[in-house]
N, C-alpha and C. Protein backbone atom coordinates (compact mmCIF):
# COMPACT_ATOMS: atom_id res chain seq x y z
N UNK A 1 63.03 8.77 -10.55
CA UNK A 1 61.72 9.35 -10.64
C UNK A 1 60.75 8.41 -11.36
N UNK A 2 61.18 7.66 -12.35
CA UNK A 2 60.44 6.53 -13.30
C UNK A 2 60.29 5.52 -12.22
N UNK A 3 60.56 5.50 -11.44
CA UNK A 3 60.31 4.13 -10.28
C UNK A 3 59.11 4.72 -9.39
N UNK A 4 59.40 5.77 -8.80
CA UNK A 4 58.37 5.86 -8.04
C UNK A 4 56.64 6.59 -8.43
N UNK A 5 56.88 6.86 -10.20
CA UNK A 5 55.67 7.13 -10.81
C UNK A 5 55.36 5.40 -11.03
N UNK A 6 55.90 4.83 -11.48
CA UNK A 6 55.46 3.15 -11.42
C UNK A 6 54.79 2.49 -10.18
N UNK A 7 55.76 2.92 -9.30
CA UNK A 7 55.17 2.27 -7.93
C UNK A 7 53.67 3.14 -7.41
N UNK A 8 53.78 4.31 -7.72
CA UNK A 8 51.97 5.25 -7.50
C UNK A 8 50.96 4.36 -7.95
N UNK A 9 51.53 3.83 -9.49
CA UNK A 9 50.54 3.56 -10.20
C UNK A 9 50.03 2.22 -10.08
N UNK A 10 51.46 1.69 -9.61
CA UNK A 10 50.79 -0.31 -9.17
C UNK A 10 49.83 0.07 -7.94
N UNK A 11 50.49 0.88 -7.02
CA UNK A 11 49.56 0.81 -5.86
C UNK A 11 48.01 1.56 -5.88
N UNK A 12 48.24 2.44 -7.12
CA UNK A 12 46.65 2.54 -7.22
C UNK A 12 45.97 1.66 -7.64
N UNK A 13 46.59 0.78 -8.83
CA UNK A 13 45.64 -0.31 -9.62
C UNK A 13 45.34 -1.11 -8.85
N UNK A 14 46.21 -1.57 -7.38
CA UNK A 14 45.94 -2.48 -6.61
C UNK A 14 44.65 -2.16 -5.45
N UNK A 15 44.38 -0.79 -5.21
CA UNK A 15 43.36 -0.56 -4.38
C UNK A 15 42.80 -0.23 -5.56
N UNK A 16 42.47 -0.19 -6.50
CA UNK A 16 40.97 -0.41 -7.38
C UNK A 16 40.74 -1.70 -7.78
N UNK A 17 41.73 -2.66 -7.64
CA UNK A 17 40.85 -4.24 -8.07
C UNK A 17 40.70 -4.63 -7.22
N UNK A 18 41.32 -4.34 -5.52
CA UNK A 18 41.00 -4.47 -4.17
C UNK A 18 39.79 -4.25 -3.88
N UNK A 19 39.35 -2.43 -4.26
CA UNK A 19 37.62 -1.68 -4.55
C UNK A 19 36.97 -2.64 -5.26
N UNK A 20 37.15 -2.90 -6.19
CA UNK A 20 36.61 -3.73 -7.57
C UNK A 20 35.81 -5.35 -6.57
N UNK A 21 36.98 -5.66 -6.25
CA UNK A 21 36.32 -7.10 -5.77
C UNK A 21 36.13 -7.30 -4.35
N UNK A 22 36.40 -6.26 -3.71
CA UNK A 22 35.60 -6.13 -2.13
C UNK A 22 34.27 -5.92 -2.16
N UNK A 23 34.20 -4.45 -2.78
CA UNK A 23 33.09 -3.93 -2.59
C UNK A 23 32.09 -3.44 -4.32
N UNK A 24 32.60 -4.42 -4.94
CA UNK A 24 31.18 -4.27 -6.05
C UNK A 24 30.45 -5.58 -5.91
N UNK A 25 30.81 -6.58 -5.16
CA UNK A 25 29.59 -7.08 -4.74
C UNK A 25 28.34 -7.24 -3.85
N UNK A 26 28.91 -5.79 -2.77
CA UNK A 26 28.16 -5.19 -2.00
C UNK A 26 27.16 -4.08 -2.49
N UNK A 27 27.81 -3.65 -3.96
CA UNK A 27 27.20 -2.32 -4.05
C UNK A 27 25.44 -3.04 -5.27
N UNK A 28 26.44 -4.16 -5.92
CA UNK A 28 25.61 -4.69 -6.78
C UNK A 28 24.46 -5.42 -5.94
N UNK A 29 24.57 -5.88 -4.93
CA UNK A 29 23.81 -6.69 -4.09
C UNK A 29 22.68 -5.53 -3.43
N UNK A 30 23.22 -4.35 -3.49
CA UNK A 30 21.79 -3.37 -2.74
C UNK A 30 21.18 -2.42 -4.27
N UNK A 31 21.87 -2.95 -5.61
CA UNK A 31 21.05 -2.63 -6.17
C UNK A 31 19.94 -3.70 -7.15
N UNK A 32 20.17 -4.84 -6.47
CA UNK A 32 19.70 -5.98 -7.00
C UNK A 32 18.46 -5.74 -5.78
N UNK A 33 18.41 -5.37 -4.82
CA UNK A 33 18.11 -5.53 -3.50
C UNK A 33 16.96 -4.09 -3.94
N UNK A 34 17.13 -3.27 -4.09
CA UNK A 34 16.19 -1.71 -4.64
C UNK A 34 15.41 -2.11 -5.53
N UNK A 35 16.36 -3.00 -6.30
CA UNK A 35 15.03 -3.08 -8.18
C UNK A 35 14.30 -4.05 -7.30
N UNK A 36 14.57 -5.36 -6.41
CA UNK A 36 13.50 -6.11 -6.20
C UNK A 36 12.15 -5.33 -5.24
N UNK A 37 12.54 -4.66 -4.54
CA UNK A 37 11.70 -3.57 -4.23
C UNK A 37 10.69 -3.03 -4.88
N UNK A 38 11.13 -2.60 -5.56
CA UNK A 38 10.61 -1.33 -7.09
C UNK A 38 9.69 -3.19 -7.29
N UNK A 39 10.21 -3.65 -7.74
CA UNK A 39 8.97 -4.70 -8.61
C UNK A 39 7.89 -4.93 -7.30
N UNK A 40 8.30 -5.34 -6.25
CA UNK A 40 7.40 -5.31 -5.03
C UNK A 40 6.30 -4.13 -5.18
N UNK A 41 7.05 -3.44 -4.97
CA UNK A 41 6.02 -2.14 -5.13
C UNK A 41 5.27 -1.75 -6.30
N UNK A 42 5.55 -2.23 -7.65
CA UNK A 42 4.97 -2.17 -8.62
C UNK A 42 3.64 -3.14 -8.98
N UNK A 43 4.28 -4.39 -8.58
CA UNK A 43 3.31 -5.35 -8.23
C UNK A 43 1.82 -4.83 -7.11
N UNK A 44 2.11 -4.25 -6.56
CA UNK A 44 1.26 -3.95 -5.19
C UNK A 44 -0.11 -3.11 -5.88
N UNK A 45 0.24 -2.27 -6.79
CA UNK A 45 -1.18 -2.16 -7.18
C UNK A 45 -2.12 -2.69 -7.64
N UNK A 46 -1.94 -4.07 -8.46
CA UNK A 46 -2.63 -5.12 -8.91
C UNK A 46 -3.01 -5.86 -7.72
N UNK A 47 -2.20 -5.65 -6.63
CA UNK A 47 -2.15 -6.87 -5.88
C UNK A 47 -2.92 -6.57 -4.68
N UNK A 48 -3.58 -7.59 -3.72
CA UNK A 48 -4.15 -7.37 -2.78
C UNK A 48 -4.11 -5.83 -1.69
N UNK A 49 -3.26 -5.78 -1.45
CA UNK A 49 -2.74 -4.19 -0.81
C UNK A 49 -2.96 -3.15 -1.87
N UNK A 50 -2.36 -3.65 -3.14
CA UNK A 50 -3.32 -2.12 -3.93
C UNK A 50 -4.28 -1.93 -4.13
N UNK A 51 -5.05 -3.17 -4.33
CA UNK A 51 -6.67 -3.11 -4.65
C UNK A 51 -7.61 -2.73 -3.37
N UNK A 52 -6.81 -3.10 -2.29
CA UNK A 52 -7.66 -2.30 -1.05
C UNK A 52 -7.76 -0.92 -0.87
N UNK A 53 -6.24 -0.97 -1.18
CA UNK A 53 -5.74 0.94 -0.88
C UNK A 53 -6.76 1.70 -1.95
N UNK A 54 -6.77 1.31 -3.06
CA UNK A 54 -7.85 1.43 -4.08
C UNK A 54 -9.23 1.85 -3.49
N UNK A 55 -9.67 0.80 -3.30
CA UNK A 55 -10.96 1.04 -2.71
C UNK A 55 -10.90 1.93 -0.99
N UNK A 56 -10.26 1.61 -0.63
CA UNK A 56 -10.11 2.71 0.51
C UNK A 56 -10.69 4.34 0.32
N UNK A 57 -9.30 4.47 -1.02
CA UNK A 57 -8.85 6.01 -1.26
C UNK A 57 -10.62 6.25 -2.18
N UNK A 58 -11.58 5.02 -2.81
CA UNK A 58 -12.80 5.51 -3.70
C UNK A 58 -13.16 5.91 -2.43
N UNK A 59 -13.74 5.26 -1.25
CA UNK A 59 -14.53 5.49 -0.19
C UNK A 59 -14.38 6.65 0.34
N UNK A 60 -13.17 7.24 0.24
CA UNK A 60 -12.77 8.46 1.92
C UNK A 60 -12.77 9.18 0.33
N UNK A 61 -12.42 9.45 -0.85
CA UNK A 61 -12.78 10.89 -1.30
C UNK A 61 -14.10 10.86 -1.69
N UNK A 62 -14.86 9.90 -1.95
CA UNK A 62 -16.63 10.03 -2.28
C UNK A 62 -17.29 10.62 -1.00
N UNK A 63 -17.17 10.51 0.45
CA UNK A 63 -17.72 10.49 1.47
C UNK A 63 -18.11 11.99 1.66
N UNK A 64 -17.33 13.20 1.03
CA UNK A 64 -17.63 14.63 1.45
C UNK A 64 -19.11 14.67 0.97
N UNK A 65 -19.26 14.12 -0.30
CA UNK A 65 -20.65 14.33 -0.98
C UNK A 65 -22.07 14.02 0.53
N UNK A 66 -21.58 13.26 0.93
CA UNK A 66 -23.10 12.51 2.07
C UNK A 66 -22.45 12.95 3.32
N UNK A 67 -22.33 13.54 3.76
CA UNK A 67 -21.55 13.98 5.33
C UNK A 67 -22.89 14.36 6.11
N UNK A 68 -23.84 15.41 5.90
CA UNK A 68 -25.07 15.67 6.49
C UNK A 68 -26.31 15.44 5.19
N UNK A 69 -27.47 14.84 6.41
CA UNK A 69 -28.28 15.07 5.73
C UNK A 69 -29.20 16.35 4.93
N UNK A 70 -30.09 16.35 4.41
CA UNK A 70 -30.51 15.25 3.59
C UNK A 70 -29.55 14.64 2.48
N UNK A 71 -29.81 13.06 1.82
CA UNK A 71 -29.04 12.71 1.59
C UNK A 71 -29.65 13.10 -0.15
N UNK A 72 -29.29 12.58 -0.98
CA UNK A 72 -29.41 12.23 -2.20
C UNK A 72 -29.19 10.69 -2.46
N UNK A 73 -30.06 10.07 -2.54
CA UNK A 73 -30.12 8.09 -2.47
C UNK A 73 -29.84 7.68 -3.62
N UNK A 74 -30.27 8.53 -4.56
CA UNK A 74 -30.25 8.20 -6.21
C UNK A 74 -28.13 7.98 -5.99
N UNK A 75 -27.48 9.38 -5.98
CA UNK A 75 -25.97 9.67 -6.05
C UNK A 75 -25.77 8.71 -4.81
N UNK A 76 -25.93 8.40 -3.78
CA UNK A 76 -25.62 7.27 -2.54
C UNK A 76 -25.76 6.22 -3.23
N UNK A 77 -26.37 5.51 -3.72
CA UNK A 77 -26.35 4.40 -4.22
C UNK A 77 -25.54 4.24 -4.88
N UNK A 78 -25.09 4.83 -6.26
CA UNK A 78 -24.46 4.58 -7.36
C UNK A 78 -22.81 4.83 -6.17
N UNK A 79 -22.62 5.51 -5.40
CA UNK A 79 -21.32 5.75 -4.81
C UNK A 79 -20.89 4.12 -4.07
N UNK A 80 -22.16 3.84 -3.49
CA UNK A 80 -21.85 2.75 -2.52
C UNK A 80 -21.65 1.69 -3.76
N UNK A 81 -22.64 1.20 -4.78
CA UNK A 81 -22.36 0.64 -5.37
C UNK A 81 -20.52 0.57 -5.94
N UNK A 82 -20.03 1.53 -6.44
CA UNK A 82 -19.22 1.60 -6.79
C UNK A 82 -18.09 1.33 -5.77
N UNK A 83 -18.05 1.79 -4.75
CA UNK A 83 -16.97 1.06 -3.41
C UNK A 83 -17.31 -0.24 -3.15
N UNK A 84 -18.57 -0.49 -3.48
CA UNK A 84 -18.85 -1.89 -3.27
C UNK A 84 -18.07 -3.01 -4.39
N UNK A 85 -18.29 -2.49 -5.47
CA UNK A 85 -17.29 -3.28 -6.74
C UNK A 85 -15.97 -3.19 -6.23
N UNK A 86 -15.08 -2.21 -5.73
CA UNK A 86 -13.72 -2.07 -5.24
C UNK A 86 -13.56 -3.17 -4.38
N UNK A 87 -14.43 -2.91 -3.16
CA UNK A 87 -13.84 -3.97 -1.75
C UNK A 87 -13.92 -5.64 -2.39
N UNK A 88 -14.87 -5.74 -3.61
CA UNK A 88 -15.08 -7.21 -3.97
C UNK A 88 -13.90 -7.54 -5.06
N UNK A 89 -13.11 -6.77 -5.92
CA UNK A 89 -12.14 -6.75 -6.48
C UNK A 89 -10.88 -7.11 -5.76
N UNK A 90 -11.04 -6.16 -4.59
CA UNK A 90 -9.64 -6.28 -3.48
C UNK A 90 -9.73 -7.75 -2.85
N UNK A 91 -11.18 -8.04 -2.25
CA UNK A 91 -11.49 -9.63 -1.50
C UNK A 91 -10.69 -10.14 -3.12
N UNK A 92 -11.34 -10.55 -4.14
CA UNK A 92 -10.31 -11.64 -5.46
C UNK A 92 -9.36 -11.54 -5.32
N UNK A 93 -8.74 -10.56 -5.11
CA UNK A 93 -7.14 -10.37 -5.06
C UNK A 93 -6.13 -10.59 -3.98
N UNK A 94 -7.23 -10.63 -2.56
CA UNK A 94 -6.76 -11.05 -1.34
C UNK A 94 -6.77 -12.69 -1.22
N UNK A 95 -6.35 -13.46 -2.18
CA UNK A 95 -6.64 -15.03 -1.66
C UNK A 95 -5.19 -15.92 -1.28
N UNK A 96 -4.32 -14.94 -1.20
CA UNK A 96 -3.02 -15.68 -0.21
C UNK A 96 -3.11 -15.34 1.07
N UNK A 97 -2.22 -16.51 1.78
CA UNK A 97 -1.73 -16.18 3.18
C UNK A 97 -0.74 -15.47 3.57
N UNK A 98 0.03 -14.83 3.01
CA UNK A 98 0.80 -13.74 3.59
C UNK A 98 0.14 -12.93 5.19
N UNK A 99 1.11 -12.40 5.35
CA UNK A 99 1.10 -11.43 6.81
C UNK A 99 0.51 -10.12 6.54
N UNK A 100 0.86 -10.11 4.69
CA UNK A 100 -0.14 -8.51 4.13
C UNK A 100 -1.43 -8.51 3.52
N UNK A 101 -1.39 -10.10 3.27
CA UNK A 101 -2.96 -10.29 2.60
C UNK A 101 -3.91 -10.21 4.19
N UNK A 102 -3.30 -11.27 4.64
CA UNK A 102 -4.31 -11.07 6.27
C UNK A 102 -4.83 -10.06 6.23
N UNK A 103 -3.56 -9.03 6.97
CA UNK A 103 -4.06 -7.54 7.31
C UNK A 103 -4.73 -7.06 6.70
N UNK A 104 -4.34 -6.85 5.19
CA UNK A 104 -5.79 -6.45 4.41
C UNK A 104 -7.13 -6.75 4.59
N UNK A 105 -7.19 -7.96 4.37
CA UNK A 105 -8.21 -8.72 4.50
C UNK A 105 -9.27 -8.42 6.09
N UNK A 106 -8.34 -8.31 6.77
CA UNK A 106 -9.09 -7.16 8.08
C UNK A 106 -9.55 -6.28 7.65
N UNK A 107 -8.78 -5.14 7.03
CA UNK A 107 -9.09 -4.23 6.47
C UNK A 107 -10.60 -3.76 5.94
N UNK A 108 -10.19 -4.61 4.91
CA UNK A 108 -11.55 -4.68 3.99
C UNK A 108 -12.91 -5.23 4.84
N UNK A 109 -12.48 -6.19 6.01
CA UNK A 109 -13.71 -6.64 6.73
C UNK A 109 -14.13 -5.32 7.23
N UNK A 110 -13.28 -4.62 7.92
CA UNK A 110 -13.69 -2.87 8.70
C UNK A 110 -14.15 -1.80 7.61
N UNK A 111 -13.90 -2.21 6.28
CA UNK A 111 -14.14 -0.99 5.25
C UNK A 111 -15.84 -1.46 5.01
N UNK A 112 -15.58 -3.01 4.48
CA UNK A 112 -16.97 -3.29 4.59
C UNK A 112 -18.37 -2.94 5.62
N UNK A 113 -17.98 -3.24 6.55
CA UNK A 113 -18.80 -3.23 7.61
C UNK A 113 -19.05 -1.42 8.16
N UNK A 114 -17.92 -0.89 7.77
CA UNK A 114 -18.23 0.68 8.09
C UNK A 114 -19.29 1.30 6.66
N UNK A 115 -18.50 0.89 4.97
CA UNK A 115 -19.66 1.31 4.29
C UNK A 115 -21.06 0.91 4.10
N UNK A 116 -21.36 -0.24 5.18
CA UNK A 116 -22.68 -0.82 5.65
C UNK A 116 -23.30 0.25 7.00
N UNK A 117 -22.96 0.40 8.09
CA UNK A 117 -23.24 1.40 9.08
C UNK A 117 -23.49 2.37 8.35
N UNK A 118 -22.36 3.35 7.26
CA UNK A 118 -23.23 4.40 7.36
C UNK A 118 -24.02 4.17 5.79
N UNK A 119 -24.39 3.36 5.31
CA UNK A 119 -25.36 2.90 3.93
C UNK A 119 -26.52 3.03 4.76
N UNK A 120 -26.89 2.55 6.09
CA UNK A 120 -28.18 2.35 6.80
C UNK A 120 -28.55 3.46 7.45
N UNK A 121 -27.55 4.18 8.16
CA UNK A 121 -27.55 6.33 8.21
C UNK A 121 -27.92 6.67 7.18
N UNK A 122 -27.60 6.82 6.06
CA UNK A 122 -28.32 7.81 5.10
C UNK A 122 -29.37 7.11 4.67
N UNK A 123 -29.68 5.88 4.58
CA UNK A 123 -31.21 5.48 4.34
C UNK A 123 -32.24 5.65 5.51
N UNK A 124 -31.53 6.00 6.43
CA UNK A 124 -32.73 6.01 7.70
C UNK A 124 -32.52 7.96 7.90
N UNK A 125 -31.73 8.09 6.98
CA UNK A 125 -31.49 9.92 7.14
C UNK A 125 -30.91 10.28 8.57
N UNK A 126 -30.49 9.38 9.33
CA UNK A 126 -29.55 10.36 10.32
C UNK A 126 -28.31 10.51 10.28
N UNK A 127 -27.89 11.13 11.05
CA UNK A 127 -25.97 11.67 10.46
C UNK A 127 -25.06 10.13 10.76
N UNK A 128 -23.84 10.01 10.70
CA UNK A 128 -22.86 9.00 11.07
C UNK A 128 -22.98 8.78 12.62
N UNK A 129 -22.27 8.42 12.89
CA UNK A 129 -21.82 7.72 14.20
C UNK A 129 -20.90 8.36 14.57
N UNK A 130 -20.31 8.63 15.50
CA UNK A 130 -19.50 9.63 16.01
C UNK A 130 -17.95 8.98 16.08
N UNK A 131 -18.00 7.56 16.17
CA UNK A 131 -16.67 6.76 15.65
C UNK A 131 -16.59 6.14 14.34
N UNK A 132 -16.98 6.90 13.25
CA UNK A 132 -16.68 6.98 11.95
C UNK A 132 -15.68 7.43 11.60
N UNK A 133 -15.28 8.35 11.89
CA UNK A 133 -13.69 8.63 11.60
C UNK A 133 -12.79 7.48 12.22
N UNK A 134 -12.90 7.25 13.71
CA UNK A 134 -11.60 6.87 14.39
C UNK A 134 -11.89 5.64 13.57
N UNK A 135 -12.87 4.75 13.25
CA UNK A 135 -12.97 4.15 12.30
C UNK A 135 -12.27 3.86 10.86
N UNK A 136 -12.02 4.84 10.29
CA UNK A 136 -11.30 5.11 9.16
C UNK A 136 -10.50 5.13 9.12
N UNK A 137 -9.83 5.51 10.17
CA UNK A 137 -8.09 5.50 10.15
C UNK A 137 -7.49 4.53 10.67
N UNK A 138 -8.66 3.53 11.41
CA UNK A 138 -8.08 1.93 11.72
C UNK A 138 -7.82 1.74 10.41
N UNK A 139 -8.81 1.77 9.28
CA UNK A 139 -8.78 1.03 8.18
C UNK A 139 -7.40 1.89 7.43
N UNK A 140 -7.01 3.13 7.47
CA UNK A 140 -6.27 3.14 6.93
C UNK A 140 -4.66 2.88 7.37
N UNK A 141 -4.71 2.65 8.57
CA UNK A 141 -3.36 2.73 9.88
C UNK A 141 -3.02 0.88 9.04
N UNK A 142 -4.28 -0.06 9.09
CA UNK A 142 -4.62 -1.12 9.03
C UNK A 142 -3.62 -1.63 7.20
N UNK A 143 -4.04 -0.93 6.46
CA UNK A 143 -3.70 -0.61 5.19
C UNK A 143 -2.11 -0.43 5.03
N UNK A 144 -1.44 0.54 5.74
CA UNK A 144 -0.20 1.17 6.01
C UNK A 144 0.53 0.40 6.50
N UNK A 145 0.24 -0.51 7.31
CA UNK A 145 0.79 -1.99 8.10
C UNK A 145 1.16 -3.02 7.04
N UNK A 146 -0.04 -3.33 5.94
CA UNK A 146 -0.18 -4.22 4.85
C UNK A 146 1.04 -3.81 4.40
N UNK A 147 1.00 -2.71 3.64
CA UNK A 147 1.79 -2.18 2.73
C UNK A 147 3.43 -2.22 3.20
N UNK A 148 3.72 -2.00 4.42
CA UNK A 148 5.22 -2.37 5.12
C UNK A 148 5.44 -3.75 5.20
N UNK A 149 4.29 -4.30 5.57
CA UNK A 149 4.46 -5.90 5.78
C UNK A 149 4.94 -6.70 4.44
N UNK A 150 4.08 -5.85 2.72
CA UNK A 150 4.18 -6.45 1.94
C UNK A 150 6.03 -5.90 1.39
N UNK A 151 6.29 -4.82 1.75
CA UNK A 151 7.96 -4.16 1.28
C UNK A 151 8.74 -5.28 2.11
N UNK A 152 8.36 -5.72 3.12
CA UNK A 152 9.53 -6.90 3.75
C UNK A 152 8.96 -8.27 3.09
N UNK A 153 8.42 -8.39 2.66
CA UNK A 153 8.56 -9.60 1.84
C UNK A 153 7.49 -10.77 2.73
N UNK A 154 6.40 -9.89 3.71
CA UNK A 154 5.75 -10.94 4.53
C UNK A 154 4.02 -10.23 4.04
């Protein structure tokens, strides 16, 4: 009976240093592989893709305020102004070539150029453009692309 509680026990120790050195350098390798992630993603708010998403998310929740006229120019201004400081923060922060700065950098050209269209609607007092939305969700579809592009490491 002392033999074959011995022999249980070699053959377990042997499939745990078997476990041990097969597969803890697989397990360590996807958690080396998660934390570099996590810093990716932590990084991203400082970084070109956050500072857009940033200014994105000022633009689309300020916008309920001016939807129909009449406008208020005094509160329009100070709003545009203020998305306007965002998109020029995000451009500083966009100055690599990556595959996520690009995209951004589109981005922000369509964020720009849309909070210009409708800056000239409420100063001329007529409503938006009727592809203002589908508009917006380029910029944000556009954004969402960045942000995958920047988790793979491009």
């Amino acid at each position: 009976m002392e033999i074959g509680k011995l022999v249980k026990w070699v053959v377990i120790l042997a499939l745990l240093v078997f476990g041990w050195k097969a597969l803890g350098p697989k397990i360590k390798g996807r958690l080396n592989t998660k934390s570099a992630a996590t810093s990716v993603d932590s990084r991203a708010d400082d970084s070109c893709v956050g500072r857009a998403t940033a200014a994105s998310n000022a633009w689309s929740n300020g916008l309920g305020r001016f939807v129909n006229p009449p406008y208020d120019l005094e509160a329009w201004s100070s709003f545009k102004s203020d998305v306007d400081q965002r998109i020029s923060e995000a451009d500083s922060a966009c100055t690599c070539e990556s595959e996520s700065c690009l995209k951004t950098q589109g981005a922000l050209r369509d964020l720009r150029s849309l909070a210009g269209e409708l800056d000239a609607s409420v100063r001329n007092g007529s409503p938006p453009s009727t592809d203002f939305v589908r508009s917006q969700e380029a910029i944000d579809n556009a954004l969402d692309d960045a942000r995958e592009l920047l988790r793979d490491g491009k």
